[in-house]
C-alpha atoms as a PDB file:
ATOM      1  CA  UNK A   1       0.000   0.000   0.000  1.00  0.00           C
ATOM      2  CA  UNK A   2       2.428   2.455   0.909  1.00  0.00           C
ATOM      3  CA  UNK A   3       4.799   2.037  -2.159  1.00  0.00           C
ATOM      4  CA  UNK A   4       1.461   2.077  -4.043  1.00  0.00           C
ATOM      5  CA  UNK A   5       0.947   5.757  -3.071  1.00  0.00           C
ATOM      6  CA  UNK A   6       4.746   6.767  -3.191  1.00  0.00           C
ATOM      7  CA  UNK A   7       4.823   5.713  -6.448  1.00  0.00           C
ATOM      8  CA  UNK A   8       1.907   8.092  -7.472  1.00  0.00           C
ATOM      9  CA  UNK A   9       3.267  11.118  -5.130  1.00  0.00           C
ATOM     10  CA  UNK A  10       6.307  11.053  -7.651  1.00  0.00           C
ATOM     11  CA  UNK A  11       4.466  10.455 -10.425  1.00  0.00           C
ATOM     12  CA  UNK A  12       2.390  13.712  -9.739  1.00  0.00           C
ATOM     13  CA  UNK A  13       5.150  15.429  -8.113  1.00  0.00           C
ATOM     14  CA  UNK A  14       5.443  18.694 -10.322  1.00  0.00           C
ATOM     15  CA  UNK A  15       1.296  18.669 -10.761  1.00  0.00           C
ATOM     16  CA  UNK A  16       1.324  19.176  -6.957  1.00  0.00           C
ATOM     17  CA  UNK A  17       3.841  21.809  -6.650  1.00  0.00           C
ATOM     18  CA  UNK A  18       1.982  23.594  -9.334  1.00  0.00           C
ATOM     19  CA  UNK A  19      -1.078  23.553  -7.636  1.00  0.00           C
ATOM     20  CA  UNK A  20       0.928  24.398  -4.111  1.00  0.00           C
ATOM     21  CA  UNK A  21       1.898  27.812  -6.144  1.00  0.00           C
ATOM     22  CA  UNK A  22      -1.666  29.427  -6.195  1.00  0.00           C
ATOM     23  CA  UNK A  23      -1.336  29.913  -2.377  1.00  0.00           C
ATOM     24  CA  UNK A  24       1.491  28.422  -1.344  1.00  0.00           C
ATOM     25  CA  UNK A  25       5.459  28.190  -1.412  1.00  0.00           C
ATOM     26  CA  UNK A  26       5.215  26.075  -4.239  1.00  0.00           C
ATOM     27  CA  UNK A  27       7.313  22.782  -2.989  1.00  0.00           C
ATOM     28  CA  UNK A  28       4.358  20.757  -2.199  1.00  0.00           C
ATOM     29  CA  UNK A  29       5.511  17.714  -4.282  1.00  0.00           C
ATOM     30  CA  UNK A  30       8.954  17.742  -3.000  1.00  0.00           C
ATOM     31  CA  UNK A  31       8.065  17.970   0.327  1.00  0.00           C
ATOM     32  CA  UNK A  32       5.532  14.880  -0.163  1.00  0.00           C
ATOM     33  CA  UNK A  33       8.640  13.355  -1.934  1.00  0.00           C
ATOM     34  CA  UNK A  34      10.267  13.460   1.099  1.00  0.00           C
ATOM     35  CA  UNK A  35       7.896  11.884   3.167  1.00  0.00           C
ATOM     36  CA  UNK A  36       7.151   9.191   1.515  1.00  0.00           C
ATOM     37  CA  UNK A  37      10.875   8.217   1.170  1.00  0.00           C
ATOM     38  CA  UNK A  38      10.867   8.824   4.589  1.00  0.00           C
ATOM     39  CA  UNK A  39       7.472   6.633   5.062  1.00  0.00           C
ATOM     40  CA  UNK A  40       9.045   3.398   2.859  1.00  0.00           C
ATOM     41  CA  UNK A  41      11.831   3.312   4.665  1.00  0.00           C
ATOM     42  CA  UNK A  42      10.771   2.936   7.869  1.00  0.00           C
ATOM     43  CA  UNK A  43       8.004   0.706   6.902  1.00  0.00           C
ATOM     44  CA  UNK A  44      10.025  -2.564   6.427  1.00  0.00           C
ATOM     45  CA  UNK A  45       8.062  -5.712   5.144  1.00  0.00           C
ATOM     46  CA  UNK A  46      10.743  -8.060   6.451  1.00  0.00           C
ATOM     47  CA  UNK A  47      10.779  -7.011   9.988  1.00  0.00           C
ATOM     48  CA  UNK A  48       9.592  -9.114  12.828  1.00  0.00           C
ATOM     49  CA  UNK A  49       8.920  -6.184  14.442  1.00  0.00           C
ATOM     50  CA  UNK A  50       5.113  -5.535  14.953  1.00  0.00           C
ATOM     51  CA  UNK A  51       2.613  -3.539  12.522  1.00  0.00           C
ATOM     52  CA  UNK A  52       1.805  -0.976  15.446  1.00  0.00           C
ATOM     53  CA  UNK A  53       5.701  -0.425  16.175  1.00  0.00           C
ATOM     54  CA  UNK A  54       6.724   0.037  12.477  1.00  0.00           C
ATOM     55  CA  UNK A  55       3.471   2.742  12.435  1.00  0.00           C
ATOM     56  CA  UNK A  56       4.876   4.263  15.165  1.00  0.00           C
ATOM     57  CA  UNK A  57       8.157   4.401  14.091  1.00  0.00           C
ATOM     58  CA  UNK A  58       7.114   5.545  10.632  1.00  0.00           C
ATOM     59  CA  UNK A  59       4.752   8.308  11.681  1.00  0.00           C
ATOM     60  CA  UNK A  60       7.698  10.260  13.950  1.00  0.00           C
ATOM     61  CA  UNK A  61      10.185   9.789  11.408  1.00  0.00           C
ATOM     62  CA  UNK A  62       7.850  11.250   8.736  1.00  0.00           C
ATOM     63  CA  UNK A  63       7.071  14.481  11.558  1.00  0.00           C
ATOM     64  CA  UNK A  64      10.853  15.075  11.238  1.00  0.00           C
ATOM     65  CA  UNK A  65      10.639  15.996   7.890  1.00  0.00           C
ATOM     66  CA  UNK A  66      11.023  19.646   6.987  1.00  0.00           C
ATOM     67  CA  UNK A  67       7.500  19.491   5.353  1.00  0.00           C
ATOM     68  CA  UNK A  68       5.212  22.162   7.124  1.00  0.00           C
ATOM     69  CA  UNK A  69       2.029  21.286   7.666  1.00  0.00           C
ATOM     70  CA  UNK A  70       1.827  18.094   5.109  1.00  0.00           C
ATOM     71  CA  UNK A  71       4.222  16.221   7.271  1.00  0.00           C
ATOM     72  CA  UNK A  72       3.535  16.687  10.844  1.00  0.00           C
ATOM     73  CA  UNK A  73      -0.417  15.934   9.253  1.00  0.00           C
ATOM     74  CA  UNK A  74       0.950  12.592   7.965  1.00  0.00           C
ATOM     75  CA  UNK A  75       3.398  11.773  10.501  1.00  0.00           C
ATOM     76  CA  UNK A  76       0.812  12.015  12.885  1.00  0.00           C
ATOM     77  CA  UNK A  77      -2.086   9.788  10.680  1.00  0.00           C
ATOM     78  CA  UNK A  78       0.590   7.307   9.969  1.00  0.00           C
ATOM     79  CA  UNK A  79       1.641   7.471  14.254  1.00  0.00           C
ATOM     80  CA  UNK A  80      -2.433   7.221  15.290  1.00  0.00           C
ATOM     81  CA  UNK A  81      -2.369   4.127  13.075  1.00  0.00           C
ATOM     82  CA  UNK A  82      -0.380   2.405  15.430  1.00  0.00           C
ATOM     83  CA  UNK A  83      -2.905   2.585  18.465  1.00  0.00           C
ATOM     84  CA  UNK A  84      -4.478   0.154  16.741  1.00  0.00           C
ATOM     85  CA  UNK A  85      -2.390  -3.631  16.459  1.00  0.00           C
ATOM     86  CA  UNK A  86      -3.403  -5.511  13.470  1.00  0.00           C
ATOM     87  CA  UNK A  87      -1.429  -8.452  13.998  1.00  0.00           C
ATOM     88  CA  UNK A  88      -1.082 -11.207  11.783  1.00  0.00           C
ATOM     89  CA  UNK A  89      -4.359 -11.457  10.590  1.00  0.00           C
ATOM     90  CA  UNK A  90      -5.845  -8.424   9.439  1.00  0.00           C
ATOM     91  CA  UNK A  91      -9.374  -8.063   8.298  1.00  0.00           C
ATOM     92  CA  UNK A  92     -11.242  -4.639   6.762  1.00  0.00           C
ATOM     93  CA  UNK A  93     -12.481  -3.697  10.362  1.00  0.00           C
ATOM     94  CA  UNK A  94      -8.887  -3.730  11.689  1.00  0.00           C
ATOM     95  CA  UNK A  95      -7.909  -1.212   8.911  1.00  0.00           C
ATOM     96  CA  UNK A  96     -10.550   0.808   9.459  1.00  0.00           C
ATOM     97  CA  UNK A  97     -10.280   1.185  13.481  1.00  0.00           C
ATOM     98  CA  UNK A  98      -6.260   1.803  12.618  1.00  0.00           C
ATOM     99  CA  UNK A  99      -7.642   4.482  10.297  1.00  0.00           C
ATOM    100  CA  UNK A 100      -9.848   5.930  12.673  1.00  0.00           C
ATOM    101  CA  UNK A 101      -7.185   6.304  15.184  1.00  0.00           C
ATOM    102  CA  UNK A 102      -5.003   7.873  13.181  1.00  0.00           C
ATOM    103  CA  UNK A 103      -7.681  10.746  12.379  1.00  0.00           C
ATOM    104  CA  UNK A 104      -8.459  10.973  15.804  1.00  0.00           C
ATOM    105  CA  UNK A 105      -4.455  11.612  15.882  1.00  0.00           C
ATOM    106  CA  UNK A 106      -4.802  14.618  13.671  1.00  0.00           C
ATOM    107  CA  UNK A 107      -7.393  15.747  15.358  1.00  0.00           C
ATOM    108  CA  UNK A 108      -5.689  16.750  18.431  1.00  0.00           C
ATOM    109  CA  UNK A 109      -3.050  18.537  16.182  1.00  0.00           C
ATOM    110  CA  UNK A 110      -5.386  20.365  13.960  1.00  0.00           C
ATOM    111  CA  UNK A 111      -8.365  22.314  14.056  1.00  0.00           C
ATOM    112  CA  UNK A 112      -9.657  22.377  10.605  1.00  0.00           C
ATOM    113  CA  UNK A 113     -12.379  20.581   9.414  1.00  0.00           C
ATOM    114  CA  UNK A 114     -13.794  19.678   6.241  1.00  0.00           C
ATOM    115  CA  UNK A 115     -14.721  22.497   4.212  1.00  0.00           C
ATOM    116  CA  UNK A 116     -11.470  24.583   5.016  1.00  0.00           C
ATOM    117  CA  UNK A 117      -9.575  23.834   2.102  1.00  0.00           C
ATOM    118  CA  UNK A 118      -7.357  21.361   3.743  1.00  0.00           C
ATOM    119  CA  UNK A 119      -5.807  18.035   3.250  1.00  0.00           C
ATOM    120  CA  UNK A 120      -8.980  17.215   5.913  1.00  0.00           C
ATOM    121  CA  UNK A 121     -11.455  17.584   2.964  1.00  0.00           C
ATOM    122  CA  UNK A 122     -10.187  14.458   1.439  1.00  0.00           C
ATOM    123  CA  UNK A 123      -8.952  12.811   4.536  1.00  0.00           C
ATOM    124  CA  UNK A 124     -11.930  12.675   6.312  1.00  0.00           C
ATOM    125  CA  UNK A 125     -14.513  11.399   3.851  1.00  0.00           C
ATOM    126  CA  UNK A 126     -11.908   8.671   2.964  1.00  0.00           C
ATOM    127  CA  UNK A 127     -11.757   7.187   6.937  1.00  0.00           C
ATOM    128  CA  UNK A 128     -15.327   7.857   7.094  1.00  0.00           C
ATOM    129  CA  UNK A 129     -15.600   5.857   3.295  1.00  0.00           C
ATOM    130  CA  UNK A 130     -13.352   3.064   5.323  1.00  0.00           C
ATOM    131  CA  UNK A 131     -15.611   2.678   8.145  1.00  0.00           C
ATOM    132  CA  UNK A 132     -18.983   2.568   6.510  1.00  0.00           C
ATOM    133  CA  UNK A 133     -17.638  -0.459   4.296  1.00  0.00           C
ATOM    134  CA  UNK A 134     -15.945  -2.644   7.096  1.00  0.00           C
ATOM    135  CA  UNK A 135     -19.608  -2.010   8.462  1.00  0.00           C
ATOM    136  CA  UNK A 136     -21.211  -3.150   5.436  1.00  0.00           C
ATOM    137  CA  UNK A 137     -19.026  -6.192   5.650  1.00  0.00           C
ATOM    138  CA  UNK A 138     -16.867  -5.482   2.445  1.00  0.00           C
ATOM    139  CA  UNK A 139     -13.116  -6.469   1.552  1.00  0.00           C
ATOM    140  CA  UNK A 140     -10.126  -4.838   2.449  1.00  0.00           C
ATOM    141  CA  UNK A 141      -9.401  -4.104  -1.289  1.00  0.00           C
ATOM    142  CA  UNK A 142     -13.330  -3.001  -1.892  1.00  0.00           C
ATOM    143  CA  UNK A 143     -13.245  -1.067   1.519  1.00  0.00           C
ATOM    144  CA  UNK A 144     -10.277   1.145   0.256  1.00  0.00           C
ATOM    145  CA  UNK A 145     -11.492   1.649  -3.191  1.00  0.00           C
ATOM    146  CA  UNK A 146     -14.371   3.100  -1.345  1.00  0.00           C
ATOM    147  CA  UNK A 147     -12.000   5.565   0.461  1.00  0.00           C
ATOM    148  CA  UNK A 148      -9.623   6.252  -2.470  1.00  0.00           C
ATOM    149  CA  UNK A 149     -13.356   7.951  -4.446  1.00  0.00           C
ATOM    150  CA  UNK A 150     -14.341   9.608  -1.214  1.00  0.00           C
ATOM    151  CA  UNK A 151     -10.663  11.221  -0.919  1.00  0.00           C
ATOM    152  CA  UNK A 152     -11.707  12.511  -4.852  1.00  0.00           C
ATOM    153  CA  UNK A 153     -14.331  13.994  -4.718  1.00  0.00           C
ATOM    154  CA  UNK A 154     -13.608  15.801  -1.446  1.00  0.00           C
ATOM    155  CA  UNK A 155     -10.436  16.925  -3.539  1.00  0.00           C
ATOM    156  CA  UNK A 156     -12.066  18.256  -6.216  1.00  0.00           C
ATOM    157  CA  UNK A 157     -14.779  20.048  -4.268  1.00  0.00           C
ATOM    158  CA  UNK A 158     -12.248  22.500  -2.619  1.00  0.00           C
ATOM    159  CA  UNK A 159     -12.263  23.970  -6.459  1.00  0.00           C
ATOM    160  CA  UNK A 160     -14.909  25.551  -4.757  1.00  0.00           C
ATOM    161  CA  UNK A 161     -13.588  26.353  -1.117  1.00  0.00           C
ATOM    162  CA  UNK A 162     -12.109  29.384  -0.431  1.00  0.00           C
ATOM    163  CA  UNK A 163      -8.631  28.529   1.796  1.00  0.00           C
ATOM    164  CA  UNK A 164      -9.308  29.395   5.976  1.00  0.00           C
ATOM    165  CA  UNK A 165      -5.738  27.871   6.682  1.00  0.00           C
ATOM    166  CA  UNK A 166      -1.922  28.251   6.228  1.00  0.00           C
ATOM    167  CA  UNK A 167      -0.499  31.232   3.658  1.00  0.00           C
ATOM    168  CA  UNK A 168      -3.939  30.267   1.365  1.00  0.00           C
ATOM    169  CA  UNK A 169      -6.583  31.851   3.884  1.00  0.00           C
ATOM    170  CA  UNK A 170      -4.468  35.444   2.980  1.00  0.00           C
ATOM    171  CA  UNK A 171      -5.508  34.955  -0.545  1.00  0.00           C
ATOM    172  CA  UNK A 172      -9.682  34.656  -0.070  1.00  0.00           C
ATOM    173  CA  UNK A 173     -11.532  34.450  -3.112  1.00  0.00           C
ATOM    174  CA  UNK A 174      -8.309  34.314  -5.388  1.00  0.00           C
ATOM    175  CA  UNK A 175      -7.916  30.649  -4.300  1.00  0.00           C
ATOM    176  CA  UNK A 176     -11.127  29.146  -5.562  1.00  0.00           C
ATOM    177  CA  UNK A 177     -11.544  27.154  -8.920  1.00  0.00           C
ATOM    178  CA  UNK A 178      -7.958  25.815  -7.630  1.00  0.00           C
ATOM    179  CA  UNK A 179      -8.368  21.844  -6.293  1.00  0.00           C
ATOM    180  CA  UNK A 180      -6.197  21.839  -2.146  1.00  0.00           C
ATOM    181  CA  UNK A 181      -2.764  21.030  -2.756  1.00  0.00           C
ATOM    182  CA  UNK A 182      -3.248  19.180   0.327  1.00  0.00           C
ATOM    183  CA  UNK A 183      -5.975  17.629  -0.310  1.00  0.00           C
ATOM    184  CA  UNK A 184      -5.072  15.998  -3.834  1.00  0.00           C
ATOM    185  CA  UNK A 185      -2.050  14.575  -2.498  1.00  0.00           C
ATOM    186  CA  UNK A 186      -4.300  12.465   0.496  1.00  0.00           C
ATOM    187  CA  UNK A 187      -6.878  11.623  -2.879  1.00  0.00           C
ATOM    188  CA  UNK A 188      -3.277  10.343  -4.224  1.00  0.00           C
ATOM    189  CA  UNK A 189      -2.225   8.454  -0.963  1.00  0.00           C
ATOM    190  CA  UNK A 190      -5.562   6.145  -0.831  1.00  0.00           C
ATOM    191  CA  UNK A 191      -5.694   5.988  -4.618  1.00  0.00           C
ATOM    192  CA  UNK A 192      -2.293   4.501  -4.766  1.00  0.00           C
ATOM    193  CA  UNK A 193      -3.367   2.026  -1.747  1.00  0.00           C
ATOM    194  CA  UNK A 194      -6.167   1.049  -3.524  1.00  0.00           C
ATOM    195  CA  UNK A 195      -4.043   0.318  -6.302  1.00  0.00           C
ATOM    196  CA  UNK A 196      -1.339  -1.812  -4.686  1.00  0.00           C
ATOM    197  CA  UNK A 197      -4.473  -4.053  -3.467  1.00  0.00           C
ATOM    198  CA  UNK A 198      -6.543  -4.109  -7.061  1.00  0.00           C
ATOM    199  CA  UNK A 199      -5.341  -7.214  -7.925  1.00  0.00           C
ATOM    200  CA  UNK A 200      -7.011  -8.851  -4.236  1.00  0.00           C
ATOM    201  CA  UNK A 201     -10.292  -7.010  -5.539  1.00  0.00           C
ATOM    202  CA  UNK A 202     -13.291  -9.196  -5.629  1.00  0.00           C
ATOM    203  CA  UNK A 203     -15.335  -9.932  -9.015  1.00  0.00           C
END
């Protein structure tokens, strides 16, 4: 999952940092470059080491990136996750709850919500896409695909936000019709997940 979405951050790299220039310092992709370089290395398949630690792990190493906002934001998702153990078996509830956690993470570290032209517009609609389809009793792989079209559409509707948060809120009007920087990098992050688990997708 996670190599999934690093290999779409770089893939979109420079369309990020273009959209990071309309009201920000422009180095949005780089910075997400970073952490998830950051975020693959510290999240070792071979390790016998459990899911929870490597989470852990993972999310403060990410939070020590010079990345702003986008960083300490995913450090501290990534670091939430790993309230949640999923041991050896893991089922689509187990992802969700680990999820959940980690939004309940950034929650303590942020105050803005959905509608503040945020990465939260497309973070929170995706755990919230998560939960509903562990609850409905779907797959892991179905469960995510969910999230990764919630985290897309809340992307695209910040077109028609106006930014409340970070350099952006000084801009007001002059940032709508522009998609969150933020945001479409999170829609990248679960549609790169959803990817790397495609081929376990049910018929």
């Amino acid at each position: 999952m996670f190599a999934g979405a690093a290999k779409l951050i770089q893939e979109n790299c420079d369309a990020l940092s273009q959209l990071d220039c309309i009201g920000g310092d422009g180095d949005h992709g780089a910075k997400m470059l970073r952490v998830m370089e950051k975020l693959e290395a510290a999240i070792d398949p071979a390790s016998e080491r459990g899911t929870a630690s490597l989470l852990k792990e993972a999310g403060w190493t990410i939070m020590g990136v010079d990345g702003g906002a986008s960083s300490a934001i995913l450090g501290t998702l990534i670091a939430g996750m790993g309230d949640v153990e999923l041991g050896e078996e893991i089922d689509c509830g187990c992802i969700a709850r680990s999820f959940d956690a980690g939004l309940r993470a950034v929650a303590t570290r942020t105050k803005a919500k959905p509608g503040d032209k945020t990465m939260m517009d497309a973070l929170v609609p995706a755990v919230e896409a998560l939960g509903a389809a562990a609850s409905a009793g779907k797959s892991i792989a179905c469960a995510m695909s969910d999230a990764a079209a919630a985290a897309q559409m809340g992307a695209e509707s910040t077109k028609d936000l106006v930014a409340r948060y970070g350099r952006a809120k000084y801009l007001g009007e002059k940032t709508l019709g522009h998609p969150d920087a933020g945001a479409t990098s999170i829609a990248l992050l679960f549609r790169g997940f959803s990817a790397a688990l495609a081929p376990e997708q049910e018929n």
